[in-house]
C-alpha atoms as a PDB file:
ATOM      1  CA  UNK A   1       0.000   0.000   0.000  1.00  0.00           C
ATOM      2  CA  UNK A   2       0.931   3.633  -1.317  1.00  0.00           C
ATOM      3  CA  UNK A   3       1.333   5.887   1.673  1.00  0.00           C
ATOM      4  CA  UNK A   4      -0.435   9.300   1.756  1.00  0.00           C
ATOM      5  CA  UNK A   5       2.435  11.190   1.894  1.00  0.00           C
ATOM      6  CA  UNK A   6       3.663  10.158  -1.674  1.00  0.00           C
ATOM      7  CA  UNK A   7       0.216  11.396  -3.108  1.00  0.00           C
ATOM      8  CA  UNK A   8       0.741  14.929  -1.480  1.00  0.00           C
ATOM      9  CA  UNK A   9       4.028  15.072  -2.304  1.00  0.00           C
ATOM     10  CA  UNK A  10       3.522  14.505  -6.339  1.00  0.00           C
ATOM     11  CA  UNK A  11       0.644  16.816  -6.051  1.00  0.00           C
ATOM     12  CA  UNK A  12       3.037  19.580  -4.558  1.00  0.00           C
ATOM     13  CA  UNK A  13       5.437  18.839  -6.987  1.00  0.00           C
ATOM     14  CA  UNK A  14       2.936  18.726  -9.537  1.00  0.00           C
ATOM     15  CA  UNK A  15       1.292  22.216  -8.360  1.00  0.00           C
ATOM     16  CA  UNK A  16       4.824  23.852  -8.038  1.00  0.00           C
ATOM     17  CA  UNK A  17       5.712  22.922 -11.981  1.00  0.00           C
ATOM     18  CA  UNK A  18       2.432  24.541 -12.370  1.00  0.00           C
ATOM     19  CA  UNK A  19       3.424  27.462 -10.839  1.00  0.00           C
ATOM     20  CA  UNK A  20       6.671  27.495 -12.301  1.00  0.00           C
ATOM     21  CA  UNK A  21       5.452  27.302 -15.948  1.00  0.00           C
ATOM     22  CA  UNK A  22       2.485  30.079 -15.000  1.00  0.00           C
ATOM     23  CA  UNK A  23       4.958  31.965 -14.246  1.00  0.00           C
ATOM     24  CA  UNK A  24       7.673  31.639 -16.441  1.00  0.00           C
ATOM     25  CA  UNK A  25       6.172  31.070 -19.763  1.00  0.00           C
ATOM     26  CA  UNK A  26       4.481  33.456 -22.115  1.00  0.00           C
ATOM     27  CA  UNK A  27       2.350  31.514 -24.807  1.00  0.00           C
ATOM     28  CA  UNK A  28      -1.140  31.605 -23.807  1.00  0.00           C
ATOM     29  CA  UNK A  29      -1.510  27.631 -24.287  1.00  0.00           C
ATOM     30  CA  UNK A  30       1.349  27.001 -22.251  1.00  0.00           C
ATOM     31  CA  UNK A  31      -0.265  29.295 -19.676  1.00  0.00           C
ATOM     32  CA  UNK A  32      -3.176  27.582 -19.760  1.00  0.00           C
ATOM     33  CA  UNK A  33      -1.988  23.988 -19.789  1.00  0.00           C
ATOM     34  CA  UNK A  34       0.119  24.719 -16.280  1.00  0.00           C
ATOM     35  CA  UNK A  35      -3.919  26.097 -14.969  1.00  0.00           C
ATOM     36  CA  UNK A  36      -5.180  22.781 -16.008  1.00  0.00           C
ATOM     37  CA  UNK A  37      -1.961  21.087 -14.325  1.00  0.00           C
ATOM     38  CA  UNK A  38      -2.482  22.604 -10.923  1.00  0.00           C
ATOM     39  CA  UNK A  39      -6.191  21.577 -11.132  1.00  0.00           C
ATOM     40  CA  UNK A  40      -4.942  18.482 -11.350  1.00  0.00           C
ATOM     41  CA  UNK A  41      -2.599  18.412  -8.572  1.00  0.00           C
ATOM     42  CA  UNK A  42      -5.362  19.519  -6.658  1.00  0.00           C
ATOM     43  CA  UNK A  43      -7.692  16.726  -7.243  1.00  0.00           C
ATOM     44  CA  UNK A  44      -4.668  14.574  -6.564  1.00  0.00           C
ATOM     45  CA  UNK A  45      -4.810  15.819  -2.995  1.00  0.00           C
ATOM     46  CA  UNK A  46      -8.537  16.012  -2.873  1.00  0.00           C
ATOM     47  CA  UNK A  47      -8.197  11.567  -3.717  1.00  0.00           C
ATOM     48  CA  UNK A  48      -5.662  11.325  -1.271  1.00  0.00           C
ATOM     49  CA  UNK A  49      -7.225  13.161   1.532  1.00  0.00           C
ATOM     50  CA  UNK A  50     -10.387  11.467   0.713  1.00  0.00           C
ATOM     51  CA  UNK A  51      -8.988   8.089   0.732  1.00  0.00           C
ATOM     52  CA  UNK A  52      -6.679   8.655   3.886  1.00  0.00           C
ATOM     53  CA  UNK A  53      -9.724   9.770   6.086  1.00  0.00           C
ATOM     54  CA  UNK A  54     -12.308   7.327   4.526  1.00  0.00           C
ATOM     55  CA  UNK A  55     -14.721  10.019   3.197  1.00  0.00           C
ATOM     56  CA  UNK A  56     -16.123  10.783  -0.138  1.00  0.00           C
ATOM     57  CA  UNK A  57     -16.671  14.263   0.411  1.00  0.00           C
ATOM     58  CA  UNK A  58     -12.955  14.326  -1.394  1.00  0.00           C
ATOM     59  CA  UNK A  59     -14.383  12.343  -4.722  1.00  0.00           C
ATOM     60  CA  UNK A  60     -16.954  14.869  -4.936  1.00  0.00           C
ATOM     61  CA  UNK A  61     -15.036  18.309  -4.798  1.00  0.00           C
ATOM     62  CA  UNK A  62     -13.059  16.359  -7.342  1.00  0.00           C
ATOM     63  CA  UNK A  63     -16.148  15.764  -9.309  1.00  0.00           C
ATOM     64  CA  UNK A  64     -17.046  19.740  -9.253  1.00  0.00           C
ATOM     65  CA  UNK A  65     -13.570  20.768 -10.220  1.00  0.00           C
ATOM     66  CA  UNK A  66     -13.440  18.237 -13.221  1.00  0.00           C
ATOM     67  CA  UNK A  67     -16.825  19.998 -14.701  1.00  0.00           C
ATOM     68  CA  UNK A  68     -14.962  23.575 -13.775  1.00  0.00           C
ATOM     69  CA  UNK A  69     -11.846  23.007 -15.441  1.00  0.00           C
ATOM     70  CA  UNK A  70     -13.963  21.082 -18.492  1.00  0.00           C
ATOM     71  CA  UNK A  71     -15.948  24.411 -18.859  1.00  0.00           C
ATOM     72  CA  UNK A  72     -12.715  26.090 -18.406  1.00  0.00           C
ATOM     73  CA  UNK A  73     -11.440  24.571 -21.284  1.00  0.00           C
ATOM     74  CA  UNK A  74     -14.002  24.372 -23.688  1.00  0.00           C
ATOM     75  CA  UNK A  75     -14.158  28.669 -23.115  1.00  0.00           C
ATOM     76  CA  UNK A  76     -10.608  29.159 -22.653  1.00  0.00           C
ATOM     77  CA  UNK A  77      -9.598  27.532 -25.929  1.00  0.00           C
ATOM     78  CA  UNK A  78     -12.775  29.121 -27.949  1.00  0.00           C
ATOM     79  CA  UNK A  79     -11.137  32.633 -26.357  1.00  0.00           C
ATOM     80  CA  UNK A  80      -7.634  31.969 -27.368  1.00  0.00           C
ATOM     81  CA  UNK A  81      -8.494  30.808 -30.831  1.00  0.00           C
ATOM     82  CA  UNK A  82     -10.651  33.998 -31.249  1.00  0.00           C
ATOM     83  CA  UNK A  83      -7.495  35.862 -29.914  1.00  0.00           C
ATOM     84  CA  UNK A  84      -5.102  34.250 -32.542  1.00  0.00           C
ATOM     85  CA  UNK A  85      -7.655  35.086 -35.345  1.00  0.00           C
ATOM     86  CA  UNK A  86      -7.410  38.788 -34.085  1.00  0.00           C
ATOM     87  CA  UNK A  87      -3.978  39.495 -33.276  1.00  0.00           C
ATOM     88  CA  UNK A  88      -2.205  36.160 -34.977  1.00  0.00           C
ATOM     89  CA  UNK A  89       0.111  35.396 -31.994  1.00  0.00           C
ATOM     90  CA  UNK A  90      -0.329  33.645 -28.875  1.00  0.00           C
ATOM     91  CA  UNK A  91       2.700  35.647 -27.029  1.00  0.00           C
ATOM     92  CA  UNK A  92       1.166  37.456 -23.826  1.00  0.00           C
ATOM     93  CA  UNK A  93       3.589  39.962 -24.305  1.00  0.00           C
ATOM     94  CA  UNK A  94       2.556  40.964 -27.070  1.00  0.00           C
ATOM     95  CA  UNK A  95      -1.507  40.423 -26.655  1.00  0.00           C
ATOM     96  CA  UNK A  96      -2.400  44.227 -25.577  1.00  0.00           C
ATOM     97  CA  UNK A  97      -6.523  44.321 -26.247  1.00  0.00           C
ATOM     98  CA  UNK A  98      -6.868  47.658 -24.931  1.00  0.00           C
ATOM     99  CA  UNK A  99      -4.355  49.081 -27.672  1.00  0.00           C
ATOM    100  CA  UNK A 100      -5.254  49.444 -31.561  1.00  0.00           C
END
């Protein structure tokens, strides 16, 4: 048997490349794939927690953020391909809506 600490360590390490590519990077898909990567680090924790204290109160914030971050997506991408159509780069740098 896995212990609990192993989950909540990957998810921290999982969360912290998150971070680290939020940070770092400046394509918007890139951006939004490390979003998507710390959602799933949290769910990670959510299972874990869940599991470790016998409860399924853990399976179902997992449940909720799963149809967030699916929403997320499906919006997300539909903005940033409406983005590239306008300005024809995904560089946040050089996205700047509020100029002409």
């Amino acid at each position: 048997m896995v212990p609990t600490s192993y989950y909540l360590i990957l998810g921290a390490v999982l969360f912290c490349i998150g971070i680290a590519s939020f940070l770092i990077r400046r394509n918007i898909i890139t951006i939004f794939m490390s979003i998507e990567l710390m959602l799933n680090a949290v769910n990670l924790t959510f299972v874990a927690f869940a599991h470790m204290w016998g409860q399924v109160a853990g399976q179902i914030f997992v449940f909720f953020v799963m149809v967030v971050a699916a929403a997320e997506a499906a919006v997300g991408l539909a903005i940033i391909i409406a983005l590239f159509r306008v300005r024809q780069t995904l560089n946040v740098d050089q996205v700047n809506l509020l100029k002409n």
